[in-house]
C-alpha atoms as a PDB file:
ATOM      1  CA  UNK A   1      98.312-150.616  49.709  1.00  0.00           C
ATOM      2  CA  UNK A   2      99.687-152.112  47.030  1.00  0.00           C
ATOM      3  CA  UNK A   3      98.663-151.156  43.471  1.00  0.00           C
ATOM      4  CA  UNK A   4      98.923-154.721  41.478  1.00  0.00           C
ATOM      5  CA  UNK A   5      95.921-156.552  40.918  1.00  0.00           C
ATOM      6  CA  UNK A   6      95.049-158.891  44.459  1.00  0.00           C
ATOM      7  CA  UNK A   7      95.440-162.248  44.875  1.00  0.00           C
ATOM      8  CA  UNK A   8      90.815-163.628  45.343  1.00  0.00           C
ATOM      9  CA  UNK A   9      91.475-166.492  47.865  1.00  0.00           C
ATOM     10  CA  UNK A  10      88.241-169.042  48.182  1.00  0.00           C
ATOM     11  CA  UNK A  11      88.312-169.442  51.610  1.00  0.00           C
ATOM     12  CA  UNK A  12      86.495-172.825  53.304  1.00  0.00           C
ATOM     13  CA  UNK A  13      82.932-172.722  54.026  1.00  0.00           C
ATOM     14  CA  UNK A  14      81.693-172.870  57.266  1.00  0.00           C
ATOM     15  CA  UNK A  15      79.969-175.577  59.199  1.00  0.00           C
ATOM     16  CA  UNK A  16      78.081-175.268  62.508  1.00  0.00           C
ATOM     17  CA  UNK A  17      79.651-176.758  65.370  1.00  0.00           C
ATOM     18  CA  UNK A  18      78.206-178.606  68.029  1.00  0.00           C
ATOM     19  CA  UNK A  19      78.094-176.748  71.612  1.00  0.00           C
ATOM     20  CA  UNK A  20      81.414-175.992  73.132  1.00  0.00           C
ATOM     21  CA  UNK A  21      83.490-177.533  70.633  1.00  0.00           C
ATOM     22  CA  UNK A  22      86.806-175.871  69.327  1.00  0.00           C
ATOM     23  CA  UNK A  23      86.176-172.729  67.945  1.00  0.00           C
ATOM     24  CA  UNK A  24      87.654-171.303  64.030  1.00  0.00           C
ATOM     25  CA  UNK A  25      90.745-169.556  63.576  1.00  0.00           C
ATOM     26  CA  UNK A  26      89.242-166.339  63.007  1.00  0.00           C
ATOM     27  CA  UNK A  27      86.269-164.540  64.331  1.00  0.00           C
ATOM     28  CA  UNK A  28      84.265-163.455  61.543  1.00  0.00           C
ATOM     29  CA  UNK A  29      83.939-167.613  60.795  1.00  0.00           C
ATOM     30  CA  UNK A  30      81.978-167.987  64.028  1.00  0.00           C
ATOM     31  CA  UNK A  31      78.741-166.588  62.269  1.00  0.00           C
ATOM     32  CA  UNK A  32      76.737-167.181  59.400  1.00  0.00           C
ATOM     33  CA  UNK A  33      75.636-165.307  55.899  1.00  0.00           C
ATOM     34  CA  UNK A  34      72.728-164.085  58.331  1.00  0.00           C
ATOM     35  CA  UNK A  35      75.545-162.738  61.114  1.00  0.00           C
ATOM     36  CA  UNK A  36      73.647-165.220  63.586  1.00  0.00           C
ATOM     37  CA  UNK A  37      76.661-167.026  65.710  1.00  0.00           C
ATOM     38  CA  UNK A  38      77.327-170.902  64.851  1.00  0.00           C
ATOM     39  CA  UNK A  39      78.058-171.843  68.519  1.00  0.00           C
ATOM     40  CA  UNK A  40      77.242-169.525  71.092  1.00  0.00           C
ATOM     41  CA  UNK A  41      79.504-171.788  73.607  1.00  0.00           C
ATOM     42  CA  UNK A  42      82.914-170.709  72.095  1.00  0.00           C
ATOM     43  CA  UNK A  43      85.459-168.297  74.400  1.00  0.00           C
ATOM     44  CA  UNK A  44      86.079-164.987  74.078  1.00  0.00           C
ATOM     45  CA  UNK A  45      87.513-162.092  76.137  1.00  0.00           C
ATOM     46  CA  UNK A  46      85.170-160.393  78.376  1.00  0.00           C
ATOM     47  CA  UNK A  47      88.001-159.768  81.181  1.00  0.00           C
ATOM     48  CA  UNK A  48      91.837-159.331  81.203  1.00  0.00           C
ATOM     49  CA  UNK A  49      92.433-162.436  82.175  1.00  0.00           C
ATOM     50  CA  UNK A  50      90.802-164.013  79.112  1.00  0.00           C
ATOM     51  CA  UNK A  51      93.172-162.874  76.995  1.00  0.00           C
ATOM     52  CA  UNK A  52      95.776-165.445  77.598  1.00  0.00           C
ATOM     53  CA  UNK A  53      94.608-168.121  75.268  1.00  0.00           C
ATOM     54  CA  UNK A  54      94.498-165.573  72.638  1.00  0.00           C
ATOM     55  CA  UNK A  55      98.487-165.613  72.266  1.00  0.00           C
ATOM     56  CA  UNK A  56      99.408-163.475  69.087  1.00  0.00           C
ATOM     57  CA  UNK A  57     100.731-165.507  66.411  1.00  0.00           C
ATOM     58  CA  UNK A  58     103.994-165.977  65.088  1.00  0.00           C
ATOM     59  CA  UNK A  59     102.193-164.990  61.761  1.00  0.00           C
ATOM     60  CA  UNK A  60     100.159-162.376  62.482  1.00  0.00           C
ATOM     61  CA  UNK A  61      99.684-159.267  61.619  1.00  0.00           C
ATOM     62  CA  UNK A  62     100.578-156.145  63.542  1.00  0.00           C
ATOM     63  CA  UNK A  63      97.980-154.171  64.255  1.00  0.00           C
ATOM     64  CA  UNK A  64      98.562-150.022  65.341  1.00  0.00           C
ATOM     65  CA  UNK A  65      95.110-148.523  66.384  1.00  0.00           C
ATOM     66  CA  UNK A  66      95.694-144.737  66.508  1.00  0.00           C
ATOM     67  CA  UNK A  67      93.537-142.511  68.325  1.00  0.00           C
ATOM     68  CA  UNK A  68      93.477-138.475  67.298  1.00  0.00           C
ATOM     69  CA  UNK A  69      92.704-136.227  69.469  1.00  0.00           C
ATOM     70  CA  UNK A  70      89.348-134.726  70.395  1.00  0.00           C
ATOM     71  CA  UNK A  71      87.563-131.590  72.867  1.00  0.00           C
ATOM     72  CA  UNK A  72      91.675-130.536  73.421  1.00  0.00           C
ATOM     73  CA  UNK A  73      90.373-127.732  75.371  1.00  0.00           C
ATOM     74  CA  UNK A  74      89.551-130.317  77.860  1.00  0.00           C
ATOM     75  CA  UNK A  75      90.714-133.181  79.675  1.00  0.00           C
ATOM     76  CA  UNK A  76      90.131-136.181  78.122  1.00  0.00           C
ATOM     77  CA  UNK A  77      87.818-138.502  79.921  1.00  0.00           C
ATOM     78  CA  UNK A  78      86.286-140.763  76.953  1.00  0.00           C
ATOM     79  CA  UNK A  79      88.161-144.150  76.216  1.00  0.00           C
ATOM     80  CA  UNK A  80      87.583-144.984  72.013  1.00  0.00           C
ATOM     81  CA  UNK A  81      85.423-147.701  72.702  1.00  0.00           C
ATOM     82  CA  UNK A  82      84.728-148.558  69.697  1.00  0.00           C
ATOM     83  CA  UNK A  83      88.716-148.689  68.838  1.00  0.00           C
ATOM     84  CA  UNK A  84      88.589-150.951  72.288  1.00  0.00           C
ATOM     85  CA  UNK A  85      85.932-153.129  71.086  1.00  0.00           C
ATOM     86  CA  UNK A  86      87.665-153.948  67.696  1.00  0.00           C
ATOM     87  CA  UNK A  87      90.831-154.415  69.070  1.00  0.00           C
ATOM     88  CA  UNK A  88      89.602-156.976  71.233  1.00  0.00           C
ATOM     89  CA  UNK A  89      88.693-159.233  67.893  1.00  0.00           C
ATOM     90  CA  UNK A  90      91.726-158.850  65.893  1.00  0.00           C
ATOM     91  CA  UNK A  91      93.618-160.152  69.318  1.00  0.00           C
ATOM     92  CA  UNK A  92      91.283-162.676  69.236  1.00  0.00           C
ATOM     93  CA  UNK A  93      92.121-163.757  65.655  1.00  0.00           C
ATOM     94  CA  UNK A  94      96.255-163.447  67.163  1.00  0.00           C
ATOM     95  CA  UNK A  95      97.329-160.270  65.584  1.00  0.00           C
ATOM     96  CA  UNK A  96      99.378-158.360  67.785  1.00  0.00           C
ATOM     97  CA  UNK A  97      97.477-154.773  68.551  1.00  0.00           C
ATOM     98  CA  UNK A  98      99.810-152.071  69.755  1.00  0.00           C
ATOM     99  CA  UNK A  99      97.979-148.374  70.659  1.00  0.00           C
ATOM    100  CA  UNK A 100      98.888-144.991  70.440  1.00  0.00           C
ATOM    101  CA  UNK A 101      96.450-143.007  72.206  1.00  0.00           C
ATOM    102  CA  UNK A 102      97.282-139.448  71.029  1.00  0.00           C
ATOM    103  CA  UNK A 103      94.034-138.392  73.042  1.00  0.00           C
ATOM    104  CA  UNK A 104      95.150-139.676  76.336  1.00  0.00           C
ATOM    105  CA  UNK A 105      98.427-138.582  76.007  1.00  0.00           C
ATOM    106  CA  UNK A 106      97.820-135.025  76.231  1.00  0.00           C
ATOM    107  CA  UNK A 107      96.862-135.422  79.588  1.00  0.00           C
ATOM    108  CA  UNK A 108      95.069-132.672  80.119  1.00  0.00           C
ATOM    109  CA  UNK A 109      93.918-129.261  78.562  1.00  0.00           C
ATOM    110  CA  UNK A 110      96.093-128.702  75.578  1.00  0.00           C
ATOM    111  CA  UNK A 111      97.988-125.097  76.504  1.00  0.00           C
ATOM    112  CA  UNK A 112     100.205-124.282  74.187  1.00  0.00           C
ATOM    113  CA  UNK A 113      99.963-122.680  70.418  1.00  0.00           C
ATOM    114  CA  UNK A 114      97.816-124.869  67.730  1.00  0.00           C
ATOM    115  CA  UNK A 115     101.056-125.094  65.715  1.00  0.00           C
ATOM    116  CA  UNK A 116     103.160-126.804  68.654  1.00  0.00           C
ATOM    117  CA  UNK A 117     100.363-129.172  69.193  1.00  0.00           C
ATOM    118  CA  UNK A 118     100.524-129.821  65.440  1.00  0.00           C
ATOM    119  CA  UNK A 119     103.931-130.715  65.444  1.00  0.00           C
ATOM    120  CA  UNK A 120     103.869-132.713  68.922  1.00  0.00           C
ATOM    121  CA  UNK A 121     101.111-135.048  67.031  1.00  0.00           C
ATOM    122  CA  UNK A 122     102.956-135.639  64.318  1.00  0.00           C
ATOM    123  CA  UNK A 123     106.081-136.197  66.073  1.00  0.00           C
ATOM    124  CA  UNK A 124     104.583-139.013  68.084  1.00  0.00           C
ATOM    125  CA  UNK A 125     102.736-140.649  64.799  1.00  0.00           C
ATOM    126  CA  UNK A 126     106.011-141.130  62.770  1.00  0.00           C
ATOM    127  CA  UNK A 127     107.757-141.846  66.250  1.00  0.00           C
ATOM    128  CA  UNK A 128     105.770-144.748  66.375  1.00  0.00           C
ATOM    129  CA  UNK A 129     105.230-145.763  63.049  1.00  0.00           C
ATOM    130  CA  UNK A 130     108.899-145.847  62.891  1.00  0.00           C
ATOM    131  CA  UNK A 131     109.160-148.462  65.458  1.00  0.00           C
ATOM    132  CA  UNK A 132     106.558-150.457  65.622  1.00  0.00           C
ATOM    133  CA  UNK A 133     106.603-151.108  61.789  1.00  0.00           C
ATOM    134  CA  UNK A 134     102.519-151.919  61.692  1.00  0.00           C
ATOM    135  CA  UNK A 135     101.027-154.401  58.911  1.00  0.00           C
ATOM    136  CA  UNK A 136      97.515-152.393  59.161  1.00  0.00           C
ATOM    137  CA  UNK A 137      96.939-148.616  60.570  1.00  0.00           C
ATOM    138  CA  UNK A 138      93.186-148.289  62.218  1.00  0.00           C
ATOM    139  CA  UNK A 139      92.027-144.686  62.769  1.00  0.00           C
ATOM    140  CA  UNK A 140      88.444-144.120  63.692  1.00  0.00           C
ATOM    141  CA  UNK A 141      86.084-141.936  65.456  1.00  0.00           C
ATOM    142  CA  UNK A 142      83.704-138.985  64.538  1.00  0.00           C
ATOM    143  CA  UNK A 143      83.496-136.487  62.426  1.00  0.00           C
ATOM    144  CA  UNK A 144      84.205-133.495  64.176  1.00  0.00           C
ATOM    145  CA  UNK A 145      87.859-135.359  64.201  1.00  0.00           C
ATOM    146  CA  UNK A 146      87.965-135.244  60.254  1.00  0.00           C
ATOM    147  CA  UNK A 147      90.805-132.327  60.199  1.00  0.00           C
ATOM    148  CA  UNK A 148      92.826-134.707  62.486  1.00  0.00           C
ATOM    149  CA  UNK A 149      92.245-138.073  61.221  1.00  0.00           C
ATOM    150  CA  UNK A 150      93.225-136.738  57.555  1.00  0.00           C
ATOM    151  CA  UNK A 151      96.114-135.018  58.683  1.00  0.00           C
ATOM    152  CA  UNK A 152      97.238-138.566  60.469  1.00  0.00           C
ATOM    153  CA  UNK A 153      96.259-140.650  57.582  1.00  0.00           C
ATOM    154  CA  UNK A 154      97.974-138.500  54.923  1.00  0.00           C
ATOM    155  CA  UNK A 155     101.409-138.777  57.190  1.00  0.00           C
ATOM    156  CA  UNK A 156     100.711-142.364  57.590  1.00  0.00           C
ATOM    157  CA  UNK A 157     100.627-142.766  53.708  1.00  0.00           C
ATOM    158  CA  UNK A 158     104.180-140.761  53.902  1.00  0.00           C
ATOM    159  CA  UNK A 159     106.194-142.592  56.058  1.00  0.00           C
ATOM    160  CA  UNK A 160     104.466-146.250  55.248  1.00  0.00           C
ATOM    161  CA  UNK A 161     103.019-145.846  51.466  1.00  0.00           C
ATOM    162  CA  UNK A 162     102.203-149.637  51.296  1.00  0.00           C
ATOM    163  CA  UNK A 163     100.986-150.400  54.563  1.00  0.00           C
ATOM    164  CA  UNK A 164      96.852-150.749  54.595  1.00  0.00           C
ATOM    165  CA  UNK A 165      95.278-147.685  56.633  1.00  0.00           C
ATOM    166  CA  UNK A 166      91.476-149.067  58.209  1.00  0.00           C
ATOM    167  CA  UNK A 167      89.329-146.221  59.009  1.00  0.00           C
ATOM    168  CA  UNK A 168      86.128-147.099  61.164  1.00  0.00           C
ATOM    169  CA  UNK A 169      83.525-145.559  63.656  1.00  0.00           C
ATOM    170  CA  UNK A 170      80.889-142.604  62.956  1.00  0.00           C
ATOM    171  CA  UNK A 171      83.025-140.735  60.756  1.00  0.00           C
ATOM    172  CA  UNK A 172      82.974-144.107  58.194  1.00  0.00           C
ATOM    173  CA  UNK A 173      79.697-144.870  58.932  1.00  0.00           C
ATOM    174  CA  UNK A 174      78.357-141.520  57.701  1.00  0.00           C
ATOM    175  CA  UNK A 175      80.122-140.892  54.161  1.00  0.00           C
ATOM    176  CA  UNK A 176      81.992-144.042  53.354  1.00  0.00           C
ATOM    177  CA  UNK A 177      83.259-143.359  49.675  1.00  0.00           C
ATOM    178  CA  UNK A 178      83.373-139.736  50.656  1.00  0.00           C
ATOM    179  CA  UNK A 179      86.173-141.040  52.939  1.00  0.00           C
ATOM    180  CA  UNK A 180      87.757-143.232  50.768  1.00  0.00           C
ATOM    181  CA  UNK A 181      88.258-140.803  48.314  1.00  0.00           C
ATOM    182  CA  UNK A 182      89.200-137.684  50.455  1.00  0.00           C
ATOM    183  CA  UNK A 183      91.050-139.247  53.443  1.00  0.00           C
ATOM    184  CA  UNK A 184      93.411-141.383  51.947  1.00  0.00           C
ATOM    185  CA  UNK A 185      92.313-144.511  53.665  1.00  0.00           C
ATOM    186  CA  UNK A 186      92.304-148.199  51.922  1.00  0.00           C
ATOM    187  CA  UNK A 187      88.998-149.232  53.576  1.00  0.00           C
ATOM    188  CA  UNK A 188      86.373-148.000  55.561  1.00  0.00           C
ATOM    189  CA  UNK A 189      84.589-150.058  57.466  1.00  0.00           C
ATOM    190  CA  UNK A 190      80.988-149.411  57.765  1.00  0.00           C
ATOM    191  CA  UNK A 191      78.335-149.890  61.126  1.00  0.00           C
ATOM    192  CA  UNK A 192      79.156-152.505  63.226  1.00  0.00           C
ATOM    193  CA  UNK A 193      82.719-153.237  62.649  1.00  0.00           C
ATOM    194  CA  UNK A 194      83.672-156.679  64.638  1.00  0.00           C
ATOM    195  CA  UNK A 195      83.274-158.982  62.277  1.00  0.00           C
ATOM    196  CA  UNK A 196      83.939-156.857  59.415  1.00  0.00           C
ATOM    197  CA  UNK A 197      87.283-156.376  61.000  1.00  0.00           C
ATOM    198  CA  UNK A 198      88.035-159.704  61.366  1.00  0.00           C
ATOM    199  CA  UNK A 199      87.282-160.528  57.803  1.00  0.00           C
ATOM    200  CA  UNK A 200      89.036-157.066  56.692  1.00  0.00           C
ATOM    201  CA  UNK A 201      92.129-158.552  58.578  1.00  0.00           C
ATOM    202  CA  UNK A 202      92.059-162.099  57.288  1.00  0.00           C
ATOM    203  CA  UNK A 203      91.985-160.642  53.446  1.00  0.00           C
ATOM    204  CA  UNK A 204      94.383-158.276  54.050  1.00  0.00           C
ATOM    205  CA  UNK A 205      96.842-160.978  55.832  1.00  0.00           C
ATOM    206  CA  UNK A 206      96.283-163.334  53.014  1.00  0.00           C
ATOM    207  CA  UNK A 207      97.293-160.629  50.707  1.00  0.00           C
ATOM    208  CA  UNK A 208      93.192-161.213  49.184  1.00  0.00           C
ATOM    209  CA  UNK A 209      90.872-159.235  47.244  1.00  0.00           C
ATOM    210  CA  UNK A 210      88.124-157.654  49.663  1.00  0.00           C
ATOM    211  CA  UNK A 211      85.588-158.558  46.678  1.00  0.00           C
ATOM    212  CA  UNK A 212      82.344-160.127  48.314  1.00  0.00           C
ATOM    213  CA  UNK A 213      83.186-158.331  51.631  1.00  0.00           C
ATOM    214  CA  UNK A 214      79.864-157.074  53.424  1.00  0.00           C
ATOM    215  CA  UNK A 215      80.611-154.027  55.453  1.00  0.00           C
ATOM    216  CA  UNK A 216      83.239-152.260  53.095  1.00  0.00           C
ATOM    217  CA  UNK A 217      84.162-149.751  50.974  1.00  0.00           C
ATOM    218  CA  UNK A 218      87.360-149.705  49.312  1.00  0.00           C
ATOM    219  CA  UNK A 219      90.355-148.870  46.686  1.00  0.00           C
ATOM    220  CA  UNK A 220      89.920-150.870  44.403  1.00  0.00           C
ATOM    221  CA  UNK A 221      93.152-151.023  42.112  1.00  0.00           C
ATOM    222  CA  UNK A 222      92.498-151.059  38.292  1.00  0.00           C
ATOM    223  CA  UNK A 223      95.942-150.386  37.129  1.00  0.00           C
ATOM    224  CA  UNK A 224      98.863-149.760  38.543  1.00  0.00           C
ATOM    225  CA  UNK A 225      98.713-145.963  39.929  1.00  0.00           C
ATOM    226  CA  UNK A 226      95.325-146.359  39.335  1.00  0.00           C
ATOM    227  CA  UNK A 227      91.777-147.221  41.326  1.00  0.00           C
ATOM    228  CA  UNK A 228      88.277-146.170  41.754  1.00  0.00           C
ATOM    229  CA  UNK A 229      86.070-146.548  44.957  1.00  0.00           C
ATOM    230  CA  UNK A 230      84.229-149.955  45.601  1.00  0.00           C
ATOM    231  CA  UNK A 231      81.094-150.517  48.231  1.00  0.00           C
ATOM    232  CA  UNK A 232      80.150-154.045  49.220  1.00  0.00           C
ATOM    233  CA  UNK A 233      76.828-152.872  50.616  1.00  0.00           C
ATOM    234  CA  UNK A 234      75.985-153.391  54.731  1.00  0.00           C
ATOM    235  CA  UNK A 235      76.638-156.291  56.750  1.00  0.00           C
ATOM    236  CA  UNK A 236      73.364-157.510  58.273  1.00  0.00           C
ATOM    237  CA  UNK A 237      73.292-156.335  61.849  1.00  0.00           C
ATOM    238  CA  UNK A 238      73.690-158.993  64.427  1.00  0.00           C
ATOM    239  CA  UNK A 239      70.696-160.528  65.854  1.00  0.00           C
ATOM    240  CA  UNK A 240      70.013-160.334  70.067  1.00  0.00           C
ATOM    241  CA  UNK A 241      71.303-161.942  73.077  1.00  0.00           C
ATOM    242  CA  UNK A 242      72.973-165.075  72.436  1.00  0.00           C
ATOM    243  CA  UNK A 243      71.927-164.951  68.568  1.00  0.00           C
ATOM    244  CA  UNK A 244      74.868-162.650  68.051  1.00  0.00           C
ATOM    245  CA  UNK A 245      75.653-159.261  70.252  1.00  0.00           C
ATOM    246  CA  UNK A 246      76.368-161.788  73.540  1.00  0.00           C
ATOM    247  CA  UNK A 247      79.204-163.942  72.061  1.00  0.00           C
ATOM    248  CA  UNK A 248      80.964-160.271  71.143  1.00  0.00           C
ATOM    249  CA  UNK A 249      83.815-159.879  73.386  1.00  0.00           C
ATOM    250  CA  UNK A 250      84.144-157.254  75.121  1.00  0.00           C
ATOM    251  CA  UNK A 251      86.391-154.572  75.141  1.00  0.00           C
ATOM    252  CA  UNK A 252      90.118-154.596  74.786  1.00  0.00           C
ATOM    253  CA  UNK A 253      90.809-152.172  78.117  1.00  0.00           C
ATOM    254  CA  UNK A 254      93.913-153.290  78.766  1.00  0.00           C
ATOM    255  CA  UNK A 255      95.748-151.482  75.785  1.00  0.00           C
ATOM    256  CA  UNK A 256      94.278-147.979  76.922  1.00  0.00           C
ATOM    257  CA  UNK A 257      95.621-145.537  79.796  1.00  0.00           C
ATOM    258  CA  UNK A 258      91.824-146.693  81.568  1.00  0.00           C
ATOM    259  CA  UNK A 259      93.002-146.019  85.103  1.00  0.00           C
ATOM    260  CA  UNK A 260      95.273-143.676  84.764  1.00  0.00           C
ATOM    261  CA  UNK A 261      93.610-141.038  82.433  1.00  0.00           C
ATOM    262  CA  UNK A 262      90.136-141.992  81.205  1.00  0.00           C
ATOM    263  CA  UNK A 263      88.889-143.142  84.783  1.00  0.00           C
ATOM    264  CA  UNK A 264      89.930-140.043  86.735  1.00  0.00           C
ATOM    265  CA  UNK A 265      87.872-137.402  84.409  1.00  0.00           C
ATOM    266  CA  UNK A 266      84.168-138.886  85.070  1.00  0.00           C
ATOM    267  CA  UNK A 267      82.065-137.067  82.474  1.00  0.00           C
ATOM    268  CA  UNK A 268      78.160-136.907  83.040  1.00  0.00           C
ATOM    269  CA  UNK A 269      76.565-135.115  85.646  1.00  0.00           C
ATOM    270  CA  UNK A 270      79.802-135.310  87.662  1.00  0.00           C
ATOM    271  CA  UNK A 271      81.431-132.522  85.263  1.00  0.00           C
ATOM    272  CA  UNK A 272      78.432-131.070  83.768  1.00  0.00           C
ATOM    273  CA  UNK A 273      79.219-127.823  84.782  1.00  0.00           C
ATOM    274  CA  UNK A 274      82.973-127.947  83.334  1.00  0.00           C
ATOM    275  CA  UNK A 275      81.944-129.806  80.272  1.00  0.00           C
ATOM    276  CA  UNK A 276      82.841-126.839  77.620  1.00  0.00           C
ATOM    277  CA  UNK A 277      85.536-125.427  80.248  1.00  0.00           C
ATOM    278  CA  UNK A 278      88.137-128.049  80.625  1.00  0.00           C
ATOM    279  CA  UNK A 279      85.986-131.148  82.075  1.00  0.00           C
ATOM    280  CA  UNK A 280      87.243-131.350  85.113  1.00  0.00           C
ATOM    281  CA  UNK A 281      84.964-133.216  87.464  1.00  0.00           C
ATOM    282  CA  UNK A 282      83.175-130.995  89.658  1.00  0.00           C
ATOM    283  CA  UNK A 283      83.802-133.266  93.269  1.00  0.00           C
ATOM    284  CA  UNK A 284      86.967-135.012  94.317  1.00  0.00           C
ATOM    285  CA  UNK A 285      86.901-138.951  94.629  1.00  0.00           C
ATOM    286  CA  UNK A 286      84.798-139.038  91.412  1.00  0.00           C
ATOM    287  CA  UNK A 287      85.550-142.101  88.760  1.00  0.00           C
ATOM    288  CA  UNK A 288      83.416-143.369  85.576  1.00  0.00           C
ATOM    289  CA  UNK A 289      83.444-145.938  82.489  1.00  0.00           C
ATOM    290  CA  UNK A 290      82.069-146.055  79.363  1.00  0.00           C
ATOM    291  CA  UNK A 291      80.068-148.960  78.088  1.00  0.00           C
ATOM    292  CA  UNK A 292      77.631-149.270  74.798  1.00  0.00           C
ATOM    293  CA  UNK A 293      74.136-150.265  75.788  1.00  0.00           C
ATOM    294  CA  UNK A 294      72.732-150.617  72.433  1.00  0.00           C
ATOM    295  CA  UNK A 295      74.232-150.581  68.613  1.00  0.00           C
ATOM    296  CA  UNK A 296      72.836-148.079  66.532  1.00  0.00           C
ATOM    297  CA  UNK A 297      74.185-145.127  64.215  1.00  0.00           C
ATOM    298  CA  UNK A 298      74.073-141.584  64.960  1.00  0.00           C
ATOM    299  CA  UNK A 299      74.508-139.397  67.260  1.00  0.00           C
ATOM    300  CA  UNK A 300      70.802-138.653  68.552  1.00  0.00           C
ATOM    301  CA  UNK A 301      70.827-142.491  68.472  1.00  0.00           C
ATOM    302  CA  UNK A 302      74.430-143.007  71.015  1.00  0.00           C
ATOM    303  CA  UNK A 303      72.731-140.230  73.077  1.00  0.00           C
ATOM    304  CA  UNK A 304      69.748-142.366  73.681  1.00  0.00           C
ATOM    305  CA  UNK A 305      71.900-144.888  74.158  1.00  0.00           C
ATOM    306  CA  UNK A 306      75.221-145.074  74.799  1.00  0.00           C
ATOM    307  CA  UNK A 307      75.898-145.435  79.377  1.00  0.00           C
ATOM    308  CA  UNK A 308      78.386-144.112  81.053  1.00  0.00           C
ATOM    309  CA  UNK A 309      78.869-145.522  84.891  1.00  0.00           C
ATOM    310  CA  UNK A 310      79.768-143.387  87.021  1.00  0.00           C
ATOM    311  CA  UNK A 311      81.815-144.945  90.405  1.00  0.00           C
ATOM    312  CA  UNK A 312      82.075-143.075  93.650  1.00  0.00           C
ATOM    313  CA  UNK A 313      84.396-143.542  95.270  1.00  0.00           C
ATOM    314  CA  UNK A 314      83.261-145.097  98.260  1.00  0.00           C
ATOM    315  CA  UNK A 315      82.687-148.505  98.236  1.00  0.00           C
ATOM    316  CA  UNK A 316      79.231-148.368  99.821  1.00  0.00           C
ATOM    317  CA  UNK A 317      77.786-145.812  97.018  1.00  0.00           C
ATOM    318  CA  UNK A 318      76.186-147.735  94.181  1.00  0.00           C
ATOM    319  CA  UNK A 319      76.916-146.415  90.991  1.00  0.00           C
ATOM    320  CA  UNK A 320      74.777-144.493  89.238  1.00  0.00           C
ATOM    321  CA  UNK A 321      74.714-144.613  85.038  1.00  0.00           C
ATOM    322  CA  UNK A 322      73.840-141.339  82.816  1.00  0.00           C
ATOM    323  CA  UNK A 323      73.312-140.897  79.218  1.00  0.00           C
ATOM    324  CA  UNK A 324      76.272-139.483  77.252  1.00  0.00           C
ATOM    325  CA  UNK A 325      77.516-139.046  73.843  1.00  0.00           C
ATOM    326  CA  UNK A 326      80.649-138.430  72.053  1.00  0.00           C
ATOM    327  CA  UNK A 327      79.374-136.620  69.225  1.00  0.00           C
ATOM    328  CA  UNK A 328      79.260-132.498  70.393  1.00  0.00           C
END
């Protein structure tokens, strides 16, 4: 990120529309100081399909979500929700998201030395850096991915020193300055991060401070060369139902290798007994996917809470949902 003081853009205040009625540019505008939505009518995506109207824009940012890798003793079977769910609001607000999955594509059990599996990673990072060019780098997950999500950002910072590097999930959630100081990241984005995202984009595409931000932390430049670590404070959490967590959209599958990698290694009871093998699943014809259930922090909490449906596959077999969690 640039090191010369920002640019504080006032930015309109918000009125609430009637029901239906066109909805504002950018997501984080379709809810109050209190995070309670304005109009509960307005579109979003909830299906691939209902991403058409969301067209990117001409002058939008480019968005690169990268995903490090996790359990690579084992097949990976757990789409980055979270990543999904975020992505689905910046291509609501008509960035253009592009995805590199460095988790799904291992493909399976990672085989060969530590050091070739270094050097694949960070082959494929500045491959892709390289051409798509991003505006804004998001990295995110949890923190038993710290090694690997410091070893991306600090190559990120190499090969694109003034391009904005987002860091969200558990891993921001649980030591925010910590993170800003040691990973090399511009901003972490705390809790829930939807609309904290969206605002995090619009300030950084307007080339604004991320003063008055609720959700943040952040480099905060003092001098050129020089900054110290700022934190906003929490964003309140968003209110029930059609208050606030039903006019979320939902996530942005389409961008992730669902079907052909995440789908095909169920976790759960259906590879319970492969889980700290190589998680394969433990029957043939066996398919999940992961949804939240419920927002809260923590791992005890996303094991109370967080589903995981789990499809046979024949088409007369309901499914059946366990608890899982991403955080052992």
């Amino acid at each position: 990120m640039a090191t010369q003081t920002p640019q504080i853009v006032e930015f309109p205040s918000i009125r609430r529309a009637g029901q239906g009625g066109a909805a504002p540019a950018r997501f984080h505008e379709r809810f109050g100081s209190d995070n309670h939505v304005l109009d509960a009518a307005w579109p979003r995506i909830t299906t691939q399909a209902s991403e058409a109207p969301f067209a990117p824009r001409r002058d939008g940012l480019r968005v690169l979500l990268i995903n490090a890798p996790i359990r690579e003793w084992s097949f990976p079977n757990i789409l980055p929700i979270g990543h999904a769910y975020v992505a689905a609001v910046a291509a609501m607000d008509g960035h253009t998201i592009d995805v590199l999955d460095l988790n799904a594509e291992r493909k399976q059990p990672v085989k060969s030395s530590p050091e070739a599996f270094v050097k694949w990673v960070e082959s494929r990072v500045t491959e892709t850096l390289e051409q798509r060019r991003p505006d804004v780098i998001g990295l995110g997950g949890i923190i038993t991915q710290y090694s690997w999500i410091r070893r991306i950002a600090n190559l990120c910072r190499r090969v694109h020193p003034d391009v904005p590097i987002v860091l969200g999930g558990g891993i921001a959630s649980s030591m925010p300055e910590f993170m800003v100081r040691r990973l090399g990241v511009d901003v972490v984005v705390q809790e829930e991060g939807e609309i904290t995202f969206s605002e995090v984009l619009h300030r950084l595409e307007r080339r604004a401070s991320l003063e008055g931000v609720k959700g943040v932390a952040y480099r905060h430049a003092i001098r050129p060369g020089e900054w110290d670590v700022r934190n906003n404070g929490l964003r309140p959490s968003l209110p029930s139902r059609a208050l606030g967590l039903d006019t979320l959209p939902w996530p942005l599958r389409s961008r992730w290798a669902e079907d052909e990698v995440y789908k095909i290694n169920p976790v759960g009871h259906l590879n319970w007994q492969t889980k700290w093998i190589d998680g394969a699943a433990v029957a043939p014809g066996q398919y999940s996917l992961s949804m939240i259930s419920a927002k809260r922090i923590g791992c005890a909490a996303l094991a109370r809470s967080s589903t995981r449906w789990n499809i046979s596959s024949s088409a007369t077999t309901p499914p059946t949902s366990t608890s899982s969690t991403t955080c052992s």
